[in-house]
PDB file of N, CA and C in Angstrom:
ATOM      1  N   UNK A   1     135.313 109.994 128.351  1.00  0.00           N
ATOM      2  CA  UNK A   1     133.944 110.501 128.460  1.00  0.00           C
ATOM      3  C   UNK A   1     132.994 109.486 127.859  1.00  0.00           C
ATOM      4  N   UNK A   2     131.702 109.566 128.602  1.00  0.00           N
ATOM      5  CA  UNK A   2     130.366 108.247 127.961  1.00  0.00           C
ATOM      6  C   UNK A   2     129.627 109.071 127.870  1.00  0.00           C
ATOM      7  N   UNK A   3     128.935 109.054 126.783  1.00  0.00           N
ATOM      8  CA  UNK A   3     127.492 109.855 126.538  1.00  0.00           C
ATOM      9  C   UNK A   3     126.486 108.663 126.108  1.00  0.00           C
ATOM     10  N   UNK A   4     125.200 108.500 126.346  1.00  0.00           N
ATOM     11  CA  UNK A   4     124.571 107.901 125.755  1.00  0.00           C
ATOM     12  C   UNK A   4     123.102 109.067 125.464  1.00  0.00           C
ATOM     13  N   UNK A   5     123.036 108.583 124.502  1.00  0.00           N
ATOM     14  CA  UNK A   5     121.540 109.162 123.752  1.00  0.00           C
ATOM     15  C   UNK A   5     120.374 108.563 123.141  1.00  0.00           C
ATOM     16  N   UNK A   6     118.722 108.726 124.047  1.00  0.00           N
ATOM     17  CA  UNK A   6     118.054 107.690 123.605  1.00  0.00           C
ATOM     18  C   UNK A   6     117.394 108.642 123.379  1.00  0.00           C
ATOM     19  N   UNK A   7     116.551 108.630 121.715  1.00  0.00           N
ATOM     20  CA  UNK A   7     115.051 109.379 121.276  1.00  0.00           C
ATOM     21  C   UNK A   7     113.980 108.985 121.879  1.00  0.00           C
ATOM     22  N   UNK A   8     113.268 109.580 122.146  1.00  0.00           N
ATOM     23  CA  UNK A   8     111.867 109.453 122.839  1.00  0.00           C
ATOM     24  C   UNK A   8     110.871 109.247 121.891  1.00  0.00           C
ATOM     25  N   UNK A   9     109.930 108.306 121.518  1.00  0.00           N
ATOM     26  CA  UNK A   9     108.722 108.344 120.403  1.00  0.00           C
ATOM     27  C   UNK A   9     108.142 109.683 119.965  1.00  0.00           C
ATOM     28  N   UNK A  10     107.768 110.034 118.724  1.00  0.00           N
ATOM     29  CA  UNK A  10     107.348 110.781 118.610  1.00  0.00           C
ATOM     30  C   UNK A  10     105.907 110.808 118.379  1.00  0.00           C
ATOM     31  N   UNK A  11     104.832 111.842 119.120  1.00  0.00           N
ATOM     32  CA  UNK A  11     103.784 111.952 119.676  1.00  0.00           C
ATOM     33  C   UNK A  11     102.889 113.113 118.967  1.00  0.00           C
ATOM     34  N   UNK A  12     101.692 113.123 119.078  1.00  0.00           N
ATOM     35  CA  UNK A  12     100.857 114.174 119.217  1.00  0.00           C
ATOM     36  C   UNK A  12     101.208 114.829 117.820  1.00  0.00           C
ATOM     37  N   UNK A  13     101.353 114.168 116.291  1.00  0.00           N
ATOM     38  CA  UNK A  13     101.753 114.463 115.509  1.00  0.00           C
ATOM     39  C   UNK A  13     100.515 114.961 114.944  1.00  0.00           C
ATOM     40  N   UNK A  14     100.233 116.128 114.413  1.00  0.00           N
ATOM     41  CA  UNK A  14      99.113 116.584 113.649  1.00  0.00           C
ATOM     42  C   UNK A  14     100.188 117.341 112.164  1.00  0.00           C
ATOM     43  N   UNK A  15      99.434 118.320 111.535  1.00  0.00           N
ATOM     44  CA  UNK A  15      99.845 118.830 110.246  1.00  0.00           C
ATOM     45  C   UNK A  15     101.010 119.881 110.140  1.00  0.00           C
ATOM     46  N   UNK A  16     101.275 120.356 111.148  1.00  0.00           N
ATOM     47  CA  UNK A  16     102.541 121.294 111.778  1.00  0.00           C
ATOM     48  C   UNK A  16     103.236 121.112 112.459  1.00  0.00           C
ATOM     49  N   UNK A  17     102.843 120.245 113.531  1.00  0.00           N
ATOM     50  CA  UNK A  17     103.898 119.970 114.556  1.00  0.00           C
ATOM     51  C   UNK A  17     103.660 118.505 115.631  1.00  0.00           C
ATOM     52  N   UNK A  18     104.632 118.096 116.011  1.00  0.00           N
ATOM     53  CA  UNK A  18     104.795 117.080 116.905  1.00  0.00           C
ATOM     54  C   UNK A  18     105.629 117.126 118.243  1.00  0.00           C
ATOM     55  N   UNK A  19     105.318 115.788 118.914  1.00  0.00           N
ATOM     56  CA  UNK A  19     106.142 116.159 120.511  1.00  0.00           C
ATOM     57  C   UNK A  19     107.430 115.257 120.105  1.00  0.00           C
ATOM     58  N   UNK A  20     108.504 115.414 120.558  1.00  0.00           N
ATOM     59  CA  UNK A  20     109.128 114.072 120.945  1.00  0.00           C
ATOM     60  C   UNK A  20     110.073 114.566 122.335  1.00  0.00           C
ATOM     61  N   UNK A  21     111.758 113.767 122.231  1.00  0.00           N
ATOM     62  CA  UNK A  21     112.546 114.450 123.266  1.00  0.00           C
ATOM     63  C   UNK A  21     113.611 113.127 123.165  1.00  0.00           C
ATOM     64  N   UNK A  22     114.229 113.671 124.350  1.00  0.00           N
ATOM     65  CA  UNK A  22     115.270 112.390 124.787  1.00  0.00           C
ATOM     66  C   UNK A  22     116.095 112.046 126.027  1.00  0.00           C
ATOM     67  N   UNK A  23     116.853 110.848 126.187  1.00  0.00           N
ATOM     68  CA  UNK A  23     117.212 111.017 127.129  1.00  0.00           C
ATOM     69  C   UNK A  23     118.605 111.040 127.333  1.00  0.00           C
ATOM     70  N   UNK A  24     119.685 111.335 128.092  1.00  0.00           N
ATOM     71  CA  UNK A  24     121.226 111.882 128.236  1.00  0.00           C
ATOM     72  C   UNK A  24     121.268 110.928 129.337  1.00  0.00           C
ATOM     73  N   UNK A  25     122.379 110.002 129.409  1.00  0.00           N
ATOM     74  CA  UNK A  25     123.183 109.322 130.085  1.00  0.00           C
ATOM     75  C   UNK A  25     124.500 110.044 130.476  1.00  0.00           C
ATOM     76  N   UNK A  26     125.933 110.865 131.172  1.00  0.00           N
ATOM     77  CA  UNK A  26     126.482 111.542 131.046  1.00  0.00           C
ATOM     78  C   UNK A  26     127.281 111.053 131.683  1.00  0.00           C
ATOM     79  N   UNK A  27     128.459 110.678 131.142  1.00  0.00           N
ATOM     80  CA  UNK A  27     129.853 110.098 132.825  1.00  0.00           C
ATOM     81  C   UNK A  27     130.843 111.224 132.150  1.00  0.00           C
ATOM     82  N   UNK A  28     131.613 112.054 133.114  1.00  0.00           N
ATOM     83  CA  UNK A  28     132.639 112.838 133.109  1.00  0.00           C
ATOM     84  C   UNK A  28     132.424 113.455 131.700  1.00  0.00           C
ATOM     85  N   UNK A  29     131.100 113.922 131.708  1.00  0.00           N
ATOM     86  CA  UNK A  29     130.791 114.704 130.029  1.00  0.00           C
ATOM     87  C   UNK A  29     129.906 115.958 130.839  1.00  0.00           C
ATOM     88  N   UNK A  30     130.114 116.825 130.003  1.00  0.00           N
ATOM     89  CA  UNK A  30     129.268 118.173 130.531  1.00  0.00           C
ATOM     90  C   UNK A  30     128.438 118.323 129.130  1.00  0.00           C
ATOM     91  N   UNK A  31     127.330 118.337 129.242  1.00  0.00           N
ATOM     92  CA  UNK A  31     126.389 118.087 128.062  1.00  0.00           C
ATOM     93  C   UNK A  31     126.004 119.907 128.023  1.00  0.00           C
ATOM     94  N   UNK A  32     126.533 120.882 126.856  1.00  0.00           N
ATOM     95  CA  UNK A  32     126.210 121.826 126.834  1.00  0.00           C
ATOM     96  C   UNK A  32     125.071 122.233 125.830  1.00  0.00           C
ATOM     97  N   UNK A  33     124.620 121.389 125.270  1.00  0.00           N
ATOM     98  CA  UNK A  33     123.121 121.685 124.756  1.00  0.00           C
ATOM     99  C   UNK A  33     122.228 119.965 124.366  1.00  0.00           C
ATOM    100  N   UNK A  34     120.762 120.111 124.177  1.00  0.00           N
ATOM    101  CA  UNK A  34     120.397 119.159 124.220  1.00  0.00           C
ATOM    102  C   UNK A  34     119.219 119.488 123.087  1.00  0.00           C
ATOM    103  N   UNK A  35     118.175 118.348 122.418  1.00  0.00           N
ATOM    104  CA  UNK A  35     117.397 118.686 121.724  1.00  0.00           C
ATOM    105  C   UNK A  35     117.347 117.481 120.500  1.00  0.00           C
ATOM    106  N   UNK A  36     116.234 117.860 120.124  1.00  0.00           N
ATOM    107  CA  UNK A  36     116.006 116.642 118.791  1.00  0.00           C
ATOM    108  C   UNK A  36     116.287 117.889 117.640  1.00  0.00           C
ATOM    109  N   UNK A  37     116.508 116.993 116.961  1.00  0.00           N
ATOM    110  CA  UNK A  37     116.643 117.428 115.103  1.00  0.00           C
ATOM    111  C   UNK A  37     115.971 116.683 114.200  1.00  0.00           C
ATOM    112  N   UNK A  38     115.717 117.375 113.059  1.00  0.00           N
ATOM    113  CA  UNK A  38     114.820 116.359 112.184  1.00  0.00           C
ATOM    114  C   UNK A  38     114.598 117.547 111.013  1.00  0.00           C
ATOM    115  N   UNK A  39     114.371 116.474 109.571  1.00  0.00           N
ATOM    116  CA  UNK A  39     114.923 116.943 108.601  1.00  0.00           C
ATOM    117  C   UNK A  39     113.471 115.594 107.924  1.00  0.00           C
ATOM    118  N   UNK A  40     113.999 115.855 106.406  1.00  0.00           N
ATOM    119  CA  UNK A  40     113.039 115.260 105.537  1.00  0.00           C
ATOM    120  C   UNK A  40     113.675 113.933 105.135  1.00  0.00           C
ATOM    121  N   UNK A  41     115.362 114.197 104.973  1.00  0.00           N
ATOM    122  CA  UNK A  41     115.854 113.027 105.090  1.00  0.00           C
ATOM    123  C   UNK A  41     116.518 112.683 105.812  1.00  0.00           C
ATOM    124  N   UNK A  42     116.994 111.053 105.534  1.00  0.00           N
ATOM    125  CA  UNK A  42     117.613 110.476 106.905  1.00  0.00           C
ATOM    126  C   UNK A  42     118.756 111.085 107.515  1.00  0.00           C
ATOM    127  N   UNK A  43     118.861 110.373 109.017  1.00  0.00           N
ATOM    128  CA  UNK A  43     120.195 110.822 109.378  1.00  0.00           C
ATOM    129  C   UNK A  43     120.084 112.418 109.738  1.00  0.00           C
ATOM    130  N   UNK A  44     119.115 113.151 110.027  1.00  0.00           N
ATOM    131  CA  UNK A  44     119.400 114.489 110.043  1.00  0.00           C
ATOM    132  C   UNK A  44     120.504 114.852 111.028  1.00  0.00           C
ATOM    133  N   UNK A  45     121.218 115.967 111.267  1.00  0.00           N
ATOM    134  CA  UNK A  45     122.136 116.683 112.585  1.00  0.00           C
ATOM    135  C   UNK A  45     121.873 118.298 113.092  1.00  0.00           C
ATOM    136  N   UNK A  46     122.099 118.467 113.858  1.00  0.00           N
ATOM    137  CA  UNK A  46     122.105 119.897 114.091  1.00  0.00           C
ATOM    138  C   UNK A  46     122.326 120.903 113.345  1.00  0.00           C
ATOM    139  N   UNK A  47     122.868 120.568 111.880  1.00  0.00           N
ATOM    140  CA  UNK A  47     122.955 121.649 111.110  1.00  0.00           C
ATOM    141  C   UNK A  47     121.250 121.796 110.076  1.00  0.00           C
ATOM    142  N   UNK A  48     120.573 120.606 110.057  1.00  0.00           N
ATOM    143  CA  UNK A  48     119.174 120.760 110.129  1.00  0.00           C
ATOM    144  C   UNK A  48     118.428 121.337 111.156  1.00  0.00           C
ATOM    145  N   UNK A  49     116.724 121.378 110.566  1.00  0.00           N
ATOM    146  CA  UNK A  49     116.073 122.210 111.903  1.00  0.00           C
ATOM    147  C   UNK A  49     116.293 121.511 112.914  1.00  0.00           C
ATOM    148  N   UNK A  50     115.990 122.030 114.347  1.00  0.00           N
ATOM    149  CA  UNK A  50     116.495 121.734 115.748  1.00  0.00           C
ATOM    150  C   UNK A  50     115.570 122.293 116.403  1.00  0.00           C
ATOM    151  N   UNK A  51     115.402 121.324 117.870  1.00  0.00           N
ATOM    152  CA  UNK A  51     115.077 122.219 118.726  1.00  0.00           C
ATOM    153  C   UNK A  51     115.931 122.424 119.526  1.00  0.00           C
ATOM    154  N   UNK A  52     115.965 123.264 120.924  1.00  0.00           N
ATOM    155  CA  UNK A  52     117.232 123.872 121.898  1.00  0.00           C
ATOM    156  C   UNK A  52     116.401 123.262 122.852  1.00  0.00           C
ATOM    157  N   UNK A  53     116.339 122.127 123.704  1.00  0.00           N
ATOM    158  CA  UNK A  53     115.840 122.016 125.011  1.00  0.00           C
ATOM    159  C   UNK A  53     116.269 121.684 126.434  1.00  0.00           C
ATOM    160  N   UNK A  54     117.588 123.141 126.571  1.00  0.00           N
ATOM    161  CA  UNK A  54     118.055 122.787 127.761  1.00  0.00           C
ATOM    162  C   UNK A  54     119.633 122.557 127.489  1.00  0.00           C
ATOM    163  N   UNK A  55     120.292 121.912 128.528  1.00  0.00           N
ATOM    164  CA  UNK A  55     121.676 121.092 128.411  1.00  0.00           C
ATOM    165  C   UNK A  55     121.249 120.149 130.097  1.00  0.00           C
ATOM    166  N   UNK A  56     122.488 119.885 130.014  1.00  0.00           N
ATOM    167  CA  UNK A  56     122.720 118.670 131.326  1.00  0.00           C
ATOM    168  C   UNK A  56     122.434 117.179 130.863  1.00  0.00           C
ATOM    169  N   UNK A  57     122.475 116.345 131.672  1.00  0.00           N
ATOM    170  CA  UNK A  57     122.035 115.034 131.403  1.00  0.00           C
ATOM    171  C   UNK A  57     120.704 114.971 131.861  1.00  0.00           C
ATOM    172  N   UNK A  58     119.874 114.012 131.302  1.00  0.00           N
ATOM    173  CA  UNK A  58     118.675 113.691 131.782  1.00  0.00           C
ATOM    174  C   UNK A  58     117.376 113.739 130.702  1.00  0.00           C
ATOM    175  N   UNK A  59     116.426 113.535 131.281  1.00  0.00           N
ATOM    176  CA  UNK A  59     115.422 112.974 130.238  1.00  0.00           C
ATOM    177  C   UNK A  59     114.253 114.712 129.429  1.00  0.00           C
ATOM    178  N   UNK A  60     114.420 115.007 128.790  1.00  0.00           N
ATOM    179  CA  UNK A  60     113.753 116.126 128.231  1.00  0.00           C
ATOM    180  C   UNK A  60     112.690 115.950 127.363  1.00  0.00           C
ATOM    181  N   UNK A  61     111.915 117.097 127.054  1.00  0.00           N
ATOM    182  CA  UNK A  61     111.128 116.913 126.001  1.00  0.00           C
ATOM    183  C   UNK A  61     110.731 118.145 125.163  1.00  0.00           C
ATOM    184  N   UNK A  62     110.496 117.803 123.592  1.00  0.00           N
ATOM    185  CA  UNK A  62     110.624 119.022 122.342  1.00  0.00           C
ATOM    186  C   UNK A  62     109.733 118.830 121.715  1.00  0.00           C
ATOM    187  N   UNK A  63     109.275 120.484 121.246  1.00  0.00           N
ATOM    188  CA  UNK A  63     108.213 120.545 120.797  1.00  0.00           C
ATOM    189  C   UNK A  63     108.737 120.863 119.393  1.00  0.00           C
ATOM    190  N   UNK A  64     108.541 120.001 118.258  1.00  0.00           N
ATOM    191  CA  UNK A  64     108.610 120.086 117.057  1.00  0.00           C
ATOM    192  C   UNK A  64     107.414 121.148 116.462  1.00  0.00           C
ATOM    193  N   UNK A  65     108.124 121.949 115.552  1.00  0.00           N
ATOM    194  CA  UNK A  65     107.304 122.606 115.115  1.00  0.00           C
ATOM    195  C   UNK A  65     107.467 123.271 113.206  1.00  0.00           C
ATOM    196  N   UNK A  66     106.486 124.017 112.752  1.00  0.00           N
ATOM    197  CA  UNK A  66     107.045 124.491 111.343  1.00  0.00           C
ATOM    198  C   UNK A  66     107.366 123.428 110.677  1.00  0.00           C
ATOM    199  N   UNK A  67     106.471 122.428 110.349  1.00  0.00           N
ATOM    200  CA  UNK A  67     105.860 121.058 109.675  1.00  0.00           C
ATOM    201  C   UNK A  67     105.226 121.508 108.591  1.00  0.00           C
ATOM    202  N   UNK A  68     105.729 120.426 107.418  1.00  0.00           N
ATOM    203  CA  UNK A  68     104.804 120.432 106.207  1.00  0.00           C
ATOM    204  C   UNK A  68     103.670 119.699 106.767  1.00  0.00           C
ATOM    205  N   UNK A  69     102.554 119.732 106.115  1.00  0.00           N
ATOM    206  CA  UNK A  69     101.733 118.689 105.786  1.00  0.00           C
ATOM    207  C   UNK A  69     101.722 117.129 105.320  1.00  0.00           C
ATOM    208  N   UNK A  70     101.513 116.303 105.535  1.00  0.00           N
ATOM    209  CA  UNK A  70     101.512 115.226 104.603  1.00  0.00           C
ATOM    210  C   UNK A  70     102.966 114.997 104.493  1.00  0.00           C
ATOM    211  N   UNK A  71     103.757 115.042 104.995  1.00  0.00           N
ATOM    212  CA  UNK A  71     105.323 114.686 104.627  1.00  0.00           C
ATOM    213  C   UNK A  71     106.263 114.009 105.773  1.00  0.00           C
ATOM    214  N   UNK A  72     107.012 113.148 105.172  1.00  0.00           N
ATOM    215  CA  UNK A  72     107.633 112.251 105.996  1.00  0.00           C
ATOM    216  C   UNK A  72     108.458 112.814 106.556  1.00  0.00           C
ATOM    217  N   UNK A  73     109.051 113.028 107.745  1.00  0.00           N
ATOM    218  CA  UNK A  73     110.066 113.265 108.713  1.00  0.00           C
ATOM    219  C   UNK A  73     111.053 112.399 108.937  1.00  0.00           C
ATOM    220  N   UNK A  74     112.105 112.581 109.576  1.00  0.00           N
ATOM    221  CA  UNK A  74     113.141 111.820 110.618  1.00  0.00           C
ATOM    222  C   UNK A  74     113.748 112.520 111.691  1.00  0.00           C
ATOM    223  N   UNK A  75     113.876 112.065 112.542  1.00  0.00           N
ATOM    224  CA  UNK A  75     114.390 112.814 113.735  1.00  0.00           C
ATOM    225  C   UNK A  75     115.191 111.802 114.533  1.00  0.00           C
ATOM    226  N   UNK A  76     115.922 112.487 115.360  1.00  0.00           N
ATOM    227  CA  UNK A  76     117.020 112.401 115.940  1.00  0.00           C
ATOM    228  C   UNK A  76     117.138 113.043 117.449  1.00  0.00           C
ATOM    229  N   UNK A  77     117.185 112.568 118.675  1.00  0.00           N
ATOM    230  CA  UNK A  77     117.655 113.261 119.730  1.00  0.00           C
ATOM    231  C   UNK A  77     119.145 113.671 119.565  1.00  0.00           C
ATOM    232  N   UNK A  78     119.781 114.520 120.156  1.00  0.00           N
ATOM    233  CA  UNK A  78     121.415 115.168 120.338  1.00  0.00           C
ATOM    234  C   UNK A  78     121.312 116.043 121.548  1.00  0.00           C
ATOM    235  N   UNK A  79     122.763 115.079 122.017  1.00  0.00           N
ATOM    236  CA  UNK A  79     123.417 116.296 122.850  1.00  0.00           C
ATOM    237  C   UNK A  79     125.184 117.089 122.562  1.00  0.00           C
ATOM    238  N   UNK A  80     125.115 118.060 122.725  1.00  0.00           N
ATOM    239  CA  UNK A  80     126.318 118.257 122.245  1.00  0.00           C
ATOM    240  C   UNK A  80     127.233 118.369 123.832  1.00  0.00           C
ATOM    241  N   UNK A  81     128.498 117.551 123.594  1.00  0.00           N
ATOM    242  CA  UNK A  81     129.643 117.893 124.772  1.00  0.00           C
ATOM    243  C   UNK A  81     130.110 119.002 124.569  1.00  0.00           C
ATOM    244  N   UNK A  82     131.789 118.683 125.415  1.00  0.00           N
ATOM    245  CA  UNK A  82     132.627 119.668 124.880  1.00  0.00           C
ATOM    246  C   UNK A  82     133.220 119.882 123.281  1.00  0.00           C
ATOM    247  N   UNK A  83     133.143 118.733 122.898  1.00  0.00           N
ATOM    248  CA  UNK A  83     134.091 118.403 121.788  1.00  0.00           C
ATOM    249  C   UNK A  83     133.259 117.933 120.497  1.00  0.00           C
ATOM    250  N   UNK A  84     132.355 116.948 121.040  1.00  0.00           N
ATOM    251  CA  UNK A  84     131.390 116.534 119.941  1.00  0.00           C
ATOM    252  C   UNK A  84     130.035 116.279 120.038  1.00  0.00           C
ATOM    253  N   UNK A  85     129.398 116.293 119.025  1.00  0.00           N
ATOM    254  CA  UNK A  85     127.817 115.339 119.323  1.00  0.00           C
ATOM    255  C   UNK A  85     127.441 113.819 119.079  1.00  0.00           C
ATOM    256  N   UNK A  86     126.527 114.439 120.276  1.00  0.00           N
ATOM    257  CA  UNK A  86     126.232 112.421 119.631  1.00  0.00           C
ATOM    258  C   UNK A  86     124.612 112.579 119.981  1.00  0.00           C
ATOM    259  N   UNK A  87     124.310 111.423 118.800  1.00  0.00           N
ATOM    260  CA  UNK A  87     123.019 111.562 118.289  1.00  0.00           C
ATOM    261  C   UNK A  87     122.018 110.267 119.081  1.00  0.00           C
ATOM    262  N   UNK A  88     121.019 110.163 119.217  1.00  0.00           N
ATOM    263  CA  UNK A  88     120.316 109.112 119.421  1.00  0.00           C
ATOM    264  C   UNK A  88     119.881 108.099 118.072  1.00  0.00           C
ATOM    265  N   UNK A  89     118.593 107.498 118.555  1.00  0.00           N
ATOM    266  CA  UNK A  89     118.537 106.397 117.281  1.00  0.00           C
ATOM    267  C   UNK A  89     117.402 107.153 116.319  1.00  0.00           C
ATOM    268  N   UNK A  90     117.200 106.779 115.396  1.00  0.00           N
ATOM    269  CA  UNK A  90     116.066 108.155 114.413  1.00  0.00           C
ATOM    270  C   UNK A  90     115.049 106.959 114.383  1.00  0.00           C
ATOM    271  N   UNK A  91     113.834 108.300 114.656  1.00  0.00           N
ATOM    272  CA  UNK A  91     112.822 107.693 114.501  1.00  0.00           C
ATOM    273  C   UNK A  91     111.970 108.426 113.277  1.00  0.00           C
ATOM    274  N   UNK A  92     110.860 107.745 112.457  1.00  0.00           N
ATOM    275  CA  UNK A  92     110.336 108.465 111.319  1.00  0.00           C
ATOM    276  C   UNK A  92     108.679 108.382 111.358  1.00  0.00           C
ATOM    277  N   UNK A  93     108.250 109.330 111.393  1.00  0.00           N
ATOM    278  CA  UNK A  93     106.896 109.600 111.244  1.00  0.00           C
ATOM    279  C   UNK A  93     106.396 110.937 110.196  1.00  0.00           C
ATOM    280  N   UNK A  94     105.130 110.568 110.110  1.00  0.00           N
ATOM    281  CA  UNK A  94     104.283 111.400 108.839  1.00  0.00           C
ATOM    282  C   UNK A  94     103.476 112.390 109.534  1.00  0.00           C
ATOM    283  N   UNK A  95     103.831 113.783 109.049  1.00  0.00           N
ATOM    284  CA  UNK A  95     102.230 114.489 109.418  1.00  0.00           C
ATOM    285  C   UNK A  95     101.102 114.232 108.719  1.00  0.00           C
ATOM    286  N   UNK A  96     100.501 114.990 109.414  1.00  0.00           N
ATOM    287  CA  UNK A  96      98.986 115.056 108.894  1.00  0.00           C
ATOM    288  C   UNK A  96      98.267 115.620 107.740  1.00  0.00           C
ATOM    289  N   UNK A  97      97.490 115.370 106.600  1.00  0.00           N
ATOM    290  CA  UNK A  97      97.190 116.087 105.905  1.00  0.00           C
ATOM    291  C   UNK A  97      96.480 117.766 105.851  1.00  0.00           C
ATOM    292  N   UNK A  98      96.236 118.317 104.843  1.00  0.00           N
ATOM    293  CA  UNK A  98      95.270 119.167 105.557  1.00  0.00           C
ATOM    294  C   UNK A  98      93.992 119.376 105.486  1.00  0.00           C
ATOM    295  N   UNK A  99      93.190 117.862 105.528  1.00  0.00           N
ATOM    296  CA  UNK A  99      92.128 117.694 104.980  1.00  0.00           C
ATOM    297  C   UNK A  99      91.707 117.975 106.862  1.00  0.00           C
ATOM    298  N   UNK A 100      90.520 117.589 106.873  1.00  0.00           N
ATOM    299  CA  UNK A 100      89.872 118.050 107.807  1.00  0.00           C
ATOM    300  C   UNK A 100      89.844 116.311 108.908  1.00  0.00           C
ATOM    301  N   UNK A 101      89.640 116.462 110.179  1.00  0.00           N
ATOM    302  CA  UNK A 101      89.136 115.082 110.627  1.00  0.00           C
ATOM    303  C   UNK A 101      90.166 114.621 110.832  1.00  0.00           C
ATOM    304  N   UNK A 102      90.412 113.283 111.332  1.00  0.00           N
ATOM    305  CA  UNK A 102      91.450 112.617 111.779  1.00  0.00           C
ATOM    306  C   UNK A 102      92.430 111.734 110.838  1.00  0.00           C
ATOM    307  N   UNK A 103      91.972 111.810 109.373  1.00  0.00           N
ATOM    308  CA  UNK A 103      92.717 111.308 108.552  1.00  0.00           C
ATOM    309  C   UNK A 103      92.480 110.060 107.926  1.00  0.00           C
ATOM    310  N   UNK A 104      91.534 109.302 108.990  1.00  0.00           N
ATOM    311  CA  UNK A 104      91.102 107.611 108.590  1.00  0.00           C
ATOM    312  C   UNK A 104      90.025 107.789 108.266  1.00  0.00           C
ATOM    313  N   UNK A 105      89.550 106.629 107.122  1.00  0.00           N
ATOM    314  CA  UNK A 105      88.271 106.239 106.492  1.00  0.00           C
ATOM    315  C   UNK A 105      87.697 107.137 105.414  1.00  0.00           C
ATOM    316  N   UNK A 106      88.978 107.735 104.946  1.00  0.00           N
ATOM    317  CA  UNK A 106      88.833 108.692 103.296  1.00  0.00           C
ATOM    318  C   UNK A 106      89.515 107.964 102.547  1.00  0.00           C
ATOM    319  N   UNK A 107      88.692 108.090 101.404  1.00  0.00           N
ATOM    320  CA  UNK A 107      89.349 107.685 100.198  1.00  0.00           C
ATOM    321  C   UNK A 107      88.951 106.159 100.166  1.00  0.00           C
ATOM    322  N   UNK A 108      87.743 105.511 100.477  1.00  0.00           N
ATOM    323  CA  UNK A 108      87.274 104.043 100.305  1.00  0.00           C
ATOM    324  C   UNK A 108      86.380 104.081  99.498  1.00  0.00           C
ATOM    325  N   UNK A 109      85.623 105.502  99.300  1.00  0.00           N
ATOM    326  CA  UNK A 109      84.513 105.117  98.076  1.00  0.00           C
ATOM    327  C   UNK A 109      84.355 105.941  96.814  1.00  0.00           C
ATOM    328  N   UNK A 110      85.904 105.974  96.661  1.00  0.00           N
ATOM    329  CA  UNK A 110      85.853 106.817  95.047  1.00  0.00           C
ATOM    330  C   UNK A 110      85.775 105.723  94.090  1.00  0.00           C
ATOM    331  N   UNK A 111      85.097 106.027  92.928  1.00  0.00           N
ATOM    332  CA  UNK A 111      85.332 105.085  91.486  1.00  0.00           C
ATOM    333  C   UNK A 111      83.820 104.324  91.919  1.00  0.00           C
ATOM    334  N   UNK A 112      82.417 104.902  92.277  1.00  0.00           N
ATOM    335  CA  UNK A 112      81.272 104.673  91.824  1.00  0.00           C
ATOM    336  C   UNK A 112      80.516 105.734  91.444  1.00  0.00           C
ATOM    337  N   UNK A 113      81.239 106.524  90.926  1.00  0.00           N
ATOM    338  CA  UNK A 113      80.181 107.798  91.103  1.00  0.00           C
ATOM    339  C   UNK A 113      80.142 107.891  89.354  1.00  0.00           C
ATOM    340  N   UNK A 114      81.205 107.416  88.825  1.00  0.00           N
ATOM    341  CA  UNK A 114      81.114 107.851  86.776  1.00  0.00           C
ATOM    342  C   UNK A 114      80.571 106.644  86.009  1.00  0.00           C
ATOM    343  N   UNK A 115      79.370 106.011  86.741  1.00  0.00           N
ATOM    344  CA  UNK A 115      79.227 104.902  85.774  1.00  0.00           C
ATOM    345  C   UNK A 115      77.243 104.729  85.601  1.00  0.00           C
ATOM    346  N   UNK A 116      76.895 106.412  85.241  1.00  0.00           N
ATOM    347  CA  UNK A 116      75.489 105.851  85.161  1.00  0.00           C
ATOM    348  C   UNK A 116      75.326 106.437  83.535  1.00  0.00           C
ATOM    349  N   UNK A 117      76.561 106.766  82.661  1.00  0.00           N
ATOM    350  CA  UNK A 117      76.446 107.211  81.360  1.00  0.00           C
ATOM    351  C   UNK A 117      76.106 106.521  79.870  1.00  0.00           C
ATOM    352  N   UNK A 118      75.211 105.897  80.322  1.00  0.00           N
ATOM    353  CA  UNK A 118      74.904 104.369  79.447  1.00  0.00           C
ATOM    354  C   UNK A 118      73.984 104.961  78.584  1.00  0.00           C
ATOM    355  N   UNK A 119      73.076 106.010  78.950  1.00  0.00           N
ATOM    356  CA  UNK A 119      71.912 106.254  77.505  1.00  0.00           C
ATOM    357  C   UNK A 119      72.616 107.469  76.630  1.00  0.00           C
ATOM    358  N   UNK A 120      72.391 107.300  75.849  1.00  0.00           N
ATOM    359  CA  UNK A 120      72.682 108.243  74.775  1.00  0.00           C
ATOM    360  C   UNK A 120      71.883 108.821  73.635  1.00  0.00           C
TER     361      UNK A 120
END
């Protein structure tokens, strides 16, 4: 049996949730479930959170969801055969805070605001 497993980038990442997916290569393998996984640390597997998207071979896509804020991820595409899983390559991305806005161009002008305490 050949399985191959490629992760798909992960996308559309805001403060809860993100896209990703993957793709299944399959010779004389019956791919009975499919889906990314992802965890806080590396290497995650199916016994971390998961999504379920499908089985068969071929190219899919998962909606990550139930995200911290502000916290680093890793993920993983998988399909499971008869016998075993096999994982794709991990990819790692950050959500979003839960500040408001898109996240860029905060935090450049702190440290002028405590320095007019000179008379006494």
């Amino acid at each position: 049996s050949n399985v191959s497993v490629s992760t798909l980038p992960v996308t559309g990442v805001n403060r809860n949730s993100a896209k990703s997916g993957g793709s299944i290569v399959a010779i004389n393998s019956r791919i009975t479930e499919r889906g990314v996984c992802w965890s806080t640390s590396p290497d995650p597997d199916i016994s971390n959170d998961r999504s379920r998207d499908g089985s068969g071979a071929g190219i899919f896509s998962s909606d990550i969801r139930r995200l911290k804020p502000n916290t680093v991820y890793y993920l993983r595409a998988y399909a499971v055969t008869e016998n075993r899983v096999i994982y794709g390559s991990q990819h790692q991305f950050q959500t979003r805070n839960n500040g408001n806005g898109n996240g860029n161009g905060n935090g450049g002008d702190n440290g002028d605001e405590d320095e007019d305490d000179d008379g006494g």
